[in-house]
PDB file of N, CA and C in Angstrom:
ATOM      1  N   UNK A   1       0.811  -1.178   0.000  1.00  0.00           N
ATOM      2  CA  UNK A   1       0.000   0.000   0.000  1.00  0.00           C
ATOM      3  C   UNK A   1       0.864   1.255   0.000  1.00  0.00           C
ATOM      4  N   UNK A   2       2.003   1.035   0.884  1.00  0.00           N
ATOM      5  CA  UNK A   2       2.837   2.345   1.072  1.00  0.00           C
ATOM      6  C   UNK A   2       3.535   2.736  -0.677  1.00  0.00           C
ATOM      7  N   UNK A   3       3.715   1.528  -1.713  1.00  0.00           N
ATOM      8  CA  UNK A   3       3.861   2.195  -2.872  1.00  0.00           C
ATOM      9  C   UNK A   3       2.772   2.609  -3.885  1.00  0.00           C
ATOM     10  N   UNK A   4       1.915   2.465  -3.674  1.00  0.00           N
ATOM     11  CA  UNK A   4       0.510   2.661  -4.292  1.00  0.00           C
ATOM     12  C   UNK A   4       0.173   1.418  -5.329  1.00  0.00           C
ATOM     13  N   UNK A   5       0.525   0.471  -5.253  1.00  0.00           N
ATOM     14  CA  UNK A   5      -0.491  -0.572  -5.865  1.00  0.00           C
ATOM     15  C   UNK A   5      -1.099  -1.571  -5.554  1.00  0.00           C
ATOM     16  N   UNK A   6      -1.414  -1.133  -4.380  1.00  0.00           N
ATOM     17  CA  UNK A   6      -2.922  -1.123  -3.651  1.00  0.00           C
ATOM     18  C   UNK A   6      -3.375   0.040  -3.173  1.00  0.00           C
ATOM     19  N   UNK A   7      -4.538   0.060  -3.006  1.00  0.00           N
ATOM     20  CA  UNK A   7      -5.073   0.851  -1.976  1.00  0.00           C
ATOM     21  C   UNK A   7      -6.875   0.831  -1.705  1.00  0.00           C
ATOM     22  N   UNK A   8      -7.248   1.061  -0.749  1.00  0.00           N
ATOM     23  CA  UNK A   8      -8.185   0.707  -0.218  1.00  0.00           C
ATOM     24  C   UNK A   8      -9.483   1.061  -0.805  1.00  0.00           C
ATOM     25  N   UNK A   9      -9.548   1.305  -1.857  1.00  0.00           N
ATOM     26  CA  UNK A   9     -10.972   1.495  -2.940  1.00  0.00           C
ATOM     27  C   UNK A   9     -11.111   1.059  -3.825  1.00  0.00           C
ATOM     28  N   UNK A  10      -9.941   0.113  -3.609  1.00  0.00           N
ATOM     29  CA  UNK A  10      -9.655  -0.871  -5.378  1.00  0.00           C
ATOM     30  C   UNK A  10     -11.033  -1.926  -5.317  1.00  0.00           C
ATOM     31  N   UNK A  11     -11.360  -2.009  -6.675  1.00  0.00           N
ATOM     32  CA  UNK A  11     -12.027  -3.081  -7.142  1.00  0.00           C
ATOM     33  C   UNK A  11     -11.345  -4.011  -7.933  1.00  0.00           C
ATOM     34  N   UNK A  12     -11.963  -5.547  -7.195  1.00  0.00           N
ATOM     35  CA  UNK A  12     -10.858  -6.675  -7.669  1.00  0.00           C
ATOM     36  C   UNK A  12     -11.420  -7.994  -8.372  1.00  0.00           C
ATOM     37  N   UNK A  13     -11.266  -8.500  -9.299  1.00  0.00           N
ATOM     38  CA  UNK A  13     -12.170  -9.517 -10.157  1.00  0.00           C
ATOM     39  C   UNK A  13     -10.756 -10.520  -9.616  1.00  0.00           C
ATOM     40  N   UNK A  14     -11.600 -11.807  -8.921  1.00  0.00           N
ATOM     41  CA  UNK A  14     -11.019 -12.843  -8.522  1.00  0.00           C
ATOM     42  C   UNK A  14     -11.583 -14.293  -9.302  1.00  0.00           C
ATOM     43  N   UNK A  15     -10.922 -14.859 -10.354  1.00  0.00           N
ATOM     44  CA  UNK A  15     -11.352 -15.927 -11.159  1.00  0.00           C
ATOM     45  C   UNK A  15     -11.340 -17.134  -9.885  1.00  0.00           C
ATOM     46  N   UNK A  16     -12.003 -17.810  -9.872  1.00  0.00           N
ATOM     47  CA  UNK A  16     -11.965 -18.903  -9.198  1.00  0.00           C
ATOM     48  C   UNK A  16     -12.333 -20.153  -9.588  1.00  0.00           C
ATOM     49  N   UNK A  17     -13.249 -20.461 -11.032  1.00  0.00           N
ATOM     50  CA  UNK A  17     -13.614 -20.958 -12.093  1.00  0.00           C
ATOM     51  C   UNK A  17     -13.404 -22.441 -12.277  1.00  0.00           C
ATOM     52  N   UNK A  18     -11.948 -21.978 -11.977  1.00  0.00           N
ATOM     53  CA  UNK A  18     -11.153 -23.718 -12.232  1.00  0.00           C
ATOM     54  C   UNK A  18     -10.025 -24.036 -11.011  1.00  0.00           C
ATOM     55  N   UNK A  19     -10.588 -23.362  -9.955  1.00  0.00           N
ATOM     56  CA  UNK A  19      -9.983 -23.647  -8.838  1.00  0.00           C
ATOM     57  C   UNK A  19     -10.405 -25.066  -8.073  1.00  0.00           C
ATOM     58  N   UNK A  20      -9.154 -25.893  -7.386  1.00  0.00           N
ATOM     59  CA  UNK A  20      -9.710 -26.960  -6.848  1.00  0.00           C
ATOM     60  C   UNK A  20      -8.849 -26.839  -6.343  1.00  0.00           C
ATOM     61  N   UNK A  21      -8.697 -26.560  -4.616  1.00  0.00           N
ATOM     62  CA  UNK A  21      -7.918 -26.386  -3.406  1.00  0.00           C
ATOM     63  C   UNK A  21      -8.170 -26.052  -1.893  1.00  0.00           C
ATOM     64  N   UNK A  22      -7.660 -25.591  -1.476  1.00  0.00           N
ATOM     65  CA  UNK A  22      -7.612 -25.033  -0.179  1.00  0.00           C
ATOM     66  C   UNK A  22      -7.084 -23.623   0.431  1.00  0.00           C
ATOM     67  N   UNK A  23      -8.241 -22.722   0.492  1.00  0.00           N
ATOM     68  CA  UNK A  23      -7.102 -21.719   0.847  1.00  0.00           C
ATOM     69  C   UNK A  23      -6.424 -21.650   2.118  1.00  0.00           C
ATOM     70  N   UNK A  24      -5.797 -20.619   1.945  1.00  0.00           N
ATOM     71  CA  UNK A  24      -4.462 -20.716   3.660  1.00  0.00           C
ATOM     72  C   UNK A  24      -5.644 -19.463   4.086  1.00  0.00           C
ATOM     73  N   UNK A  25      -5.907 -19.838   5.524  1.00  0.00           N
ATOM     74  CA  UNK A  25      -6.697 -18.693   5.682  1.00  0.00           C
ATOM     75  C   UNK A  25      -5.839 -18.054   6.707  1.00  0.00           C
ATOM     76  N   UNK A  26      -4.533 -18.832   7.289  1.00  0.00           N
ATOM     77  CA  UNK A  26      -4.252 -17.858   8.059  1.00  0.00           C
ATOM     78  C   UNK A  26      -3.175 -16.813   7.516  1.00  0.00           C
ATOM     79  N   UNK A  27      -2.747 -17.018   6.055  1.00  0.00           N
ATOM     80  CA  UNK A  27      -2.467 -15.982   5.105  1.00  0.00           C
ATOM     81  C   UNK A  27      -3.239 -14.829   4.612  1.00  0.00           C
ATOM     82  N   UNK A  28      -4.295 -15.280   4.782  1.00  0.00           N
ATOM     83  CA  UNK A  28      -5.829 -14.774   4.376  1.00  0.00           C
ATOM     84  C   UNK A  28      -5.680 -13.749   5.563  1.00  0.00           C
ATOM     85  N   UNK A  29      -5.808 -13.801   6.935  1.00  0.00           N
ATOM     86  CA  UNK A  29      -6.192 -13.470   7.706  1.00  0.00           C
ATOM     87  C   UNK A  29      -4.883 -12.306   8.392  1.00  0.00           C
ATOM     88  N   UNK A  30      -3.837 -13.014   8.113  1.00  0.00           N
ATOM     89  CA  UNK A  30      -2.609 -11.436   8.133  1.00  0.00           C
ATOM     90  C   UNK A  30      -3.300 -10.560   7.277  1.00  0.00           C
ATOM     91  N   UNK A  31      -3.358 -10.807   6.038  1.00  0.00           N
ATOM     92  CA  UNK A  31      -3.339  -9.622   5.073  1.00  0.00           C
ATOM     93  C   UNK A  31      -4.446  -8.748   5.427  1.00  0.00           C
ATOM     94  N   UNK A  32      -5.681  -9.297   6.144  1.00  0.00           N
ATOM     95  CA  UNK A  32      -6.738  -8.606   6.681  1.00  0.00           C
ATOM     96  C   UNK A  32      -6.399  -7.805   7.499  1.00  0.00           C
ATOM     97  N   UNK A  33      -5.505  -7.949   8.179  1.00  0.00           N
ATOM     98  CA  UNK A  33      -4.959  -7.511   9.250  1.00  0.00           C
ATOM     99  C   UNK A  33      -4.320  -6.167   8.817  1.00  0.00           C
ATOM    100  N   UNK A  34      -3.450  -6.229   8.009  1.00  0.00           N
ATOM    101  CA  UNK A  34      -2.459  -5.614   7.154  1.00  0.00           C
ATOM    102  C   UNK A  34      -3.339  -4.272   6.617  1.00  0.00           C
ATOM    103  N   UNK A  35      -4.700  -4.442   6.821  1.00  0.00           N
ATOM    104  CA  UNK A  35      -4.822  -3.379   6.077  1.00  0.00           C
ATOM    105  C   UNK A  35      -5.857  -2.323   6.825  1.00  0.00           C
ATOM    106  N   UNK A  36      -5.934  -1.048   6.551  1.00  0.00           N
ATOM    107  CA  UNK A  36      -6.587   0.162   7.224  1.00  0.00           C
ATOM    108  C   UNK A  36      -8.075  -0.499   7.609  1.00  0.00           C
ATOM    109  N   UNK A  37      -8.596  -0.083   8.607  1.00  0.00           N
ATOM    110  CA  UNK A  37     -10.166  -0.198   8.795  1.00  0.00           C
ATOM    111  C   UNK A  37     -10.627   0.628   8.281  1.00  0.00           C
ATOM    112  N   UNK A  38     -11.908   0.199   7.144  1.00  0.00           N
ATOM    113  CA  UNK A  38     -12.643   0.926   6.198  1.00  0.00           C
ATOM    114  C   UNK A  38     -11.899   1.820   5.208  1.00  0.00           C
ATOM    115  N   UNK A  39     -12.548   2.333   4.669  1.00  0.00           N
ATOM    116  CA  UNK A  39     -11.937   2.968   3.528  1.00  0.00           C
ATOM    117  C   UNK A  39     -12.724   4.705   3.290  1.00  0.00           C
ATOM    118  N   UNK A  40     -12.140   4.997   2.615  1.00  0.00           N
ATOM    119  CA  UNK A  40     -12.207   6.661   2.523  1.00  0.00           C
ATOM    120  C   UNK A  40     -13.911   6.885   1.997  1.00  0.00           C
ATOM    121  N   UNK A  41     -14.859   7.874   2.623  1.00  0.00           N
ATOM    122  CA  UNK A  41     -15.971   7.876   2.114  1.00  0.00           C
ATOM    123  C   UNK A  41     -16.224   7.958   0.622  1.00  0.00           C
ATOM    124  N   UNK A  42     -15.399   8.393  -0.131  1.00  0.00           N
ATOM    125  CA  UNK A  42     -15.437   8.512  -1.816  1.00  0.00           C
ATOM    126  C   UNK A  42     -15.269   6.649  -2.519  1.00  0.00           C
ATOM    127  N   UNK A  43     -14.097   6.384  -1.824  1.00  0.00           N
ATOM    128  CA  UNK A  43     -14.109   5.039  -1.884  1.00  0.00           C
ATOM    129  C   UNK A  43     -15.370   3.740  -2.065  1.00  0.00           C
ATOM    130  N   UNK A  44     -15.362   3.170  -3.055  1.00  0.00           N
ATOM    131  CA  UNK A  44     -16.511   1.945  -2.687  1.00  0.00           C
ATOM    132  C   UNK A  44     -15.606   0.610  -3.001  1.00  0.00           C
ATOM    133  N   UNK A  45     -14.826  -0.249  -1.994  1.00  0.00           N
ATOM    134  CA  UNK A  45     -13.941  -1.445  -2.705  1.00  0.00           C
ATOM    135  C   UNK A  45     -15.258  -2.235  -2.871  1.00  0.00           C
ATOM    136  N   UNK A  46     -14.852  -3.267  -3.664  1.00  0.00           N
ATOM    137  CA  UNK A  46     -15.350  -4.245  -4.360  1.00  0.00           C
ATOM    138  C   UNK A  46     -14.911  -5.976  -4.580  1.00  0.00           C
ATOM    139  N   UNK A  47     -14.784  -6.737  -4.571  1.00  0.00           N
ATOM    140  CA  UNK A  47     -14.393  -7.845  -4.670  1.00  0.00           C
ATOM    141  C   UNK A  47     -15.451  -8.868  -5.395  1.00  0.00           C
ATOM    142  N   UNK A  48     -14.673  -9.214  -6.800  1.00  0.00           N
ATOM    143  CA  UNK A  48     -15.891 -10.002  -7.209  1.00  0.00           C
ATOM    144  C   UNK A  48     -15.407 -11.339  -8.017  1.00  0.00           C
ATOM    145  N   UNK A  49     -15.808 -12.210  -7.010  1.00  0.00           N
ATOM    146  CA  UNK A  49     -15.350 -14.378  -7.361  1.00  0.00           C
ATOM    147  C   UNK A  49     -16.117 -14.542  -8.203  1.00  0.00           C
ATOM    148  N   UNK A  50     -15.545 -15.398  -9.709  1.00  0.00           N
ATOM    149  CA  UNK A  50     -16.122 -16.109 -10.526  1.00  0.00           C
ATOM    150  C   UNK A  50     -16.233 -17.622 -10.287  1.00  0.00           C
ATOM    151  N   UNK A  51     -16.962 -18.143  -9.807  1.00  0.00           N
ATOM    152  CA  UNK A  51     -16.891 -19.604  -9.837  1.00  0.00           C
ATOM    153  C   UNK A  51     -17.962 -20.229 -10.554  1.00  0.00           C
ATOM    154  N   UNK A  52     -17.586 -21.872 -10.363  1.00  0.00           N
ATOM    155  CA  UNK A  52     -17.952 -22.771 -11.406  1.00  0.00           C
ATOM    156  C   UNK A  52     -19.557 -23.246 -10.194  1.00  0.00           C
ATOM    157  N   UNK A  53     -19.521 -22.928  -9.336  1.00  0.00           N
ATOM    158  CA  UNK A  53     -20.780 -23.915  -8.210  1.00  0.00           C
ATOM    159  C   UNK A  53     -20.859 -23.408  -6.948  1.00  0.00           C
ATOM    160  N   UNK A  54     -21.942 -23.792  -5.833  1.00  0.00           N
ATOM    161  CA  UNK A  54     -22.525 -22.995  -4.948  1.00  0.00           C
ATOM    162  C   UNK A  54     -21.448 -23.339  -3.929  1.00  0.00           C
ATOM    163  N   UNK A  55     -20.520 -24.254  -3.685  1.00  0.00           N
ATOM    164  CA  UNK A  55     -19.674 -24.337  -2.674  1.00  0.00           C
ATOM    165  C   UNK A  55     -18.940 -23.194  -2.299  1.00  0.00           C
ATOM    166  N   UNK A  56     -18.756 -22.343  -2.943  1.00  0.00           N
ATOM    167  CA  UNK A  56     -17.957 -21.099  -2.728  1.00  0.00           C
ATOM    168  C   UNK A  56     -18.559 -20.206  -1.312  1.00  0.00           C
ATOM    169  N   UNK A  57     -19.790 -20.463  -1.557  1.00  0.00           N
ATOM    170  CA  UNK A  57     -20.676 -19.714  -0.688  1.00  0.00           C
ATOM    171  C   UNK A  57     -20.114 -19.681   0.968  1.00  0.00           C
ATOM    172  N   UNK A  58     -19.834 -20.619   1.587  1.00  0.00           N
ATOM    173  CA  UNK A  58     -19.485 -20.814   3.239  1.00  0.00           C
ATOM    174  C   UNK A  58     -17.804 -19.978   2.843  1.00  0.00           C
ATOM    175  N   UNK A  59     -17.043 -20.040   2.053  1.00  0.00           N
ATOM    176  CA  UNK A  59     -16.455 -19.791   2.276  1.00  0.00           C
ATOM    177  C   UNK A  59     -16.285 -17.618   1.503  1.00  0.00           C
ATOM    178  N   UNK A  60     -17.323 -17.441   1.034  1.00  0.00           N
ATOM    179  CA  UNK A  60     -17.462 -16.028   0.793  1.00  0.00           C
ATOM    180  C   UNK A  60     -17.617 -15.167   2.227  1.00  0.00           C
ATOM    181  N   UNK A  61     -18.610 -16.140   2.470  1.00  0.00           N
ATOM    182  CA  UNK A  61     -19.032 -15.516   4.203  1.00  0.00           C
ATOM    183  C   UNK A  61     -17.842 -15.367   5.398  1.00  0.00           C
ATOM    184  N   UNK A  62     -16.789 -16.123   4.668  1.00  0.00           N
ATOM    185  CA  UNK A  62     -15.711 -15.439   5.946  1.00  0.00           C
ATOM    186  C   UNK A  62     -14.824 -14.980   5.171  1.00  0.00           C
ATOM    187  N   UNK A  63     -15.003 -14.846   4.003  1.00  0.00           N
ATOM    188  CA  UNK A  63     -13.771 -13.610   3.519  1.00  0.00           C
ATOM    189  C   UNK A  63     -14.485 -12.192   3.765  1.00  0.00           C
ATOM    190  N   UNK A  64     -16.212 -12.173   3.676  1.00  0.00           N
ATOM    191  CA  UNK A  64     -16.691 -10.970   4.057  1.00  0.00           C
ATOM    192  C   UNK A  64     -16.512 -10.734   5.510  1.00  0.00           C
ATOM    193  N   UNK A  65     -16.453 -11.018   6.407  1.00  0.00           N
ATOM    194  CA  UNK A  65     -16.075 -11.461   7.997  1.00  0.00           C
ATOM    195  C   UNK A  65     -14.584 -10.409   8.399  1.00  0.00           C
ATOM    196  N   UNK A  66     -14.012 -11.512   7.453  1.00  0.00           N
ATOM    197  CA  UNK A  66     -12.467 -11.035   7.679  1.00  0.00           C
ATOM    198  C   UNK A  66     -12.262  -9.892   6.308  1.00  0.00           C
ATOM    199  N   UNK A  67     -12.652  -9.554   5.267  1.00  0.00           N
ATOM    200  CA  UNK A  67     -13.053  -8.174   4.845  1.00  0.00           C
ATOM    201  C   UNK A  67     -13.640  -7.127   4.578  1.00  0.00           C
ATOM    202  N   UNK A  68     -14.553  -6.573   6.086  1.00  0.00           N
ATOM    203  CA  UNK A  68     -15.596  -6.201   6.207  1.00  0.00           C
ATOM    204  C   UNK A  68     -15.746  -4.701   5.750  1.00  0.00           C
ATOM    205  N   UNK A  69     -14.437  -4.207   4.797  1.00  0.00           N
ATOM    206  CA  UNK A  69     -15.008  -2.349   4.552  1.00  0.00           C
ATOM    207  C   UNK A  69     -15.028  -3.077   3.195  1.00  0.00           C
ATOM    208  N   UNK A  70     -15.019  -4.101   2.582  1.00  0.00           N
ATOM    209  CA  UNK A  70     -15.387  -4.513   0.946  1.00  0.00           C
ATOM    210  C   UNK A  70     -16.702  -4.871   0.787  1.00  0.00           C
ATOM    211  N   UNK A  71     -17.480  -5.244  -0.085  1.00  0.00           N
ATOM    212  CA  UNK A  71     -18.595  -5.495  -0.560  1.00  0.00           C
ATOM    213  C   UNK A  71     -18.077  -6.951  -1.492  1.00  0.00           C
ATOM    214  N   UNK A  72     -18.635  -7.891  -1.199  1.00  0.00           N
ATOM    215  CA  UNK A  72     -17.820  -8.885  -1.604  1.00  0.00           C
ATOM    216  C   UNK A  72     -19.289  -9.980  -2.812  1.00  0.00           C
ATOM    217  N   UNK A  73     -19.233 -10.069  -3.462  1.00  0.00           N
ATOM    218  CA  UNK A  73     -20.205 -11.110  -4.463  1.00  0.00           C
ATOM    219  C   UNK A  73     -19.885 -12.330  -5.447  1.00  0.00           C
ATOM    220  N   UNK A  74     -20.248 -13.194  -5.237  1.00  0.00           N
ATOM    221  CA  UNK A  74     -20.012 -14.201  -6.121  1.00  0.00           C
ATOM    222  C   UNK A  74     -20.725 -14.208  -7.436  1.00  0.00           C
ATOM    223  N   UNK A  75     -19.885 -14.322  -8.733  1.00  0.00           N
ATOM    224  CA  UNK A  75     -21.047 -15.166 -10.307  1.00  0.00           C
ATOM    225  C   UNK A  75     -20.379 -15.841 -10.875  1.00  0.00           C
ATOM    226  N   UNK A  76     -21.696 -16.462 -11.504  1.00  0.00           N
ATOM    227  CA  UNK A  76     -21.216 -17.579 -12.442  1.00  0.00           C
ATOM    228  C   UNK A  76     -20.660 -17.155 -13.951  1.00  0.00           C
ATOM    229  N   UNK A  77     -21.112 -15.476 -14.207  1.00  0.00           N
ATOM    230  CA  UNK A  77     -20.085 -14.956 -15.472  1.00  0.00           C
ATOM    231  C   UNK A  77     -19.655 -14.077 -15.378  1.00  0.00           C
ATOM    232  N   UNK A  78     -18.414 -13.947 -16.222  1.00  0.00           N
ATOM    233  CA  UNK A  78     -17.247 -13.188 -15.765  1.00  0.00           C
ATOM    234  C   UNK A  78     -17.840 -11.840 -16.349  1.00  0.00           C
ATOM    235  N   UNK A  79     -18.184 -11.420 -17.376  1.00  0.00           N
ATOM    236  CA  UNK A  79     -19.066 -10.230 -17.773  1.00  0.00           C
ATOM    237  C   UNK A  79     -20.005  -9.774 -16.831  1.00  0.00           C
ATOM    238  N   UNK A  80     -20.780 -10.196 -15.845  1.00  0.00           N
ATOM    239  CA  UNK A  80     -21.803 -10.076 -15.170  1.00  0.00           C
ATOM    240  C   UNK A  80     -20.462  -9.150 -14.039  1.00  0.00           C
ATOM    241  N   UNK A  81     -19.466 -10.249 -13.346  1.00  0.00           N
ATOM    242  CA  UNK A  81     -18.920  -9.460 -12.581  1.00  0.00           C
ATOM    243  C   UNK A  81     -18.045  -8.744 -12.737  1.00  0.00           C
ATOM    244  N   UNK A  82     -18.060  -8.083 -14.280  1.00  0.00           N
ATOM    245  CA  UNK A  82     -17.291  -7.007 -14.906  1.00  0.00           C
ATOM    246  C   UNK A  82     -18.007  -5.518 -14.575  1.00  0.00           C
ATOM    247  N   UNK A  83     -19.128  -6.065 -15.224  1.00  0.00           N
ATOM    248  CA  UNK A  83     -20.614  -5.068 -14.827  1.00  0.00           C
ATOM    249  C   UNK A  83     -20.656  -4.607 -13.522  1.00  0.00           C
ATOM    250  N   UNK A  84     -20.168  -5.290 -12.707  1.00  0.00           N
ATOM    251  CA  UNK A  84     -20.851  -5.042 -11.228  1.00  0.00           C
ATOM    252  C   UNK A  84     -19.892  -4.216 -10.780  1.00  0.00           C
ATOM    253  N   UNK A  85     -18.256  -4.553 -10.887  1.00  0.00           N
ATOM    254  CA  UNK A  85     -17.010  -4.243 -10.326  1.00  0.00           C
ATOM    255  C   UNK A  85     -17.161  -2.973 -10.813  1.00  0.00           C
ATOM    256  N   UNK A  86     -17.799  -2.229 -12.381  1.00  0.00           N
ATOM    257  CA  UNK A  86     -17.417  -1.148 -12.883  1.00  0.00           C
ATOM    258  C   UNK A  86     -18.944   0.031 -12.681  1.00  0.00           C
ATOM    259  N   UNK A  87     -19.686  -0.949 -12.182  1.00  0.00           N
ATOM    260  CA  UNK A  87     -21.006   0.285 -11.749  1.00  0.00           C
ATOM    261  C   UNK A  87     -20.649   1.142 -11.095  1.00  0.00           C
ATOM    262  N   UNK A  88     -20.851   2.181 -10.811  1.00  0.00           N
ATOM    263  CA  UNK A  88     -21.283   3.835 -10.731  1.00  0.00           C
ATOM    264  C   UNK A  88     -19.752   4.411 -10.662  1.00  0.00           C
ATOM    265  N   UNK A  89     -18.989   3.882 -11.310  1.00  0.00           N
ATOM    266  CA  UNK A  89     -17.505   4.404 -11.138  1.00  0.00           C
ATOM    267  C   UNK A  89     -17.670   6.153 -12.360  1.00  0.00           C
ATOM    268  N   UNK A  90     -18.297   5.966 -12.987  1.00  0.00           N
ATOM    269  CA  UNK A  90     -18.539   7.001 -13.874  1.00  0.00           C
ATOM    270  C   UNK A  90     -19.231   8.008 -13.296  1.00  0.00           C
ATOM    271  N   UNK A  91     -20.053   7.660 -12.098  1.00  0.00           N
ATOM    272  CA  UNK A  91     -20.305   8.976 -11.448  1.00  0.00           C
ATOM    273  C   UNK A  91     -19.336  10.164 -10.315  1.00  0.00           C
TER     274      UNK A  91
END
């Protein structure tokens, strides 16, 4: 963050599609750590998983948990969560 490529209003398209694994959550769970509480009122972050099936679901609910100034959504097409990641950025 301290070089600017991140920062806390980013919107992020996460393929997950053809994933078959395990995540490290307690990698997961530094980086949560790692970062500012909430984000700047102009700011809206975003986070948006493409997957292949509903299993994703238990595990969306604790990445929203453990990334609670994001807005976090799962779809099944990658255009759909192109759409979503890039709404009202033009205003």
């Amino acid at each position: 963050m301290e070089k600017g490529a991140v920062h806390t209003g980013m919107r992020t398209l996460v393929d997950l599609s053809r994933f078959d694994g395990d995540f490290h959550w307690g990698s997961l769970l530094r980086l949560a750590l790692l970062l500012p509480e909430g984000a700047e009122p102009f700011e809206s972050p975003r986070t948006a998983y493409v997957v292949s099936d509903d299993l994703f679901s238990p595990s969306l609910r604790m990445l929203r948990n453990m990334f609670g100034s994001s807005t976090h959504r799962a779809f099944r097409d990658p255009a759909e969560a192109i759409d979503w990641l890039k709404a009202d950025l033009a205003a």
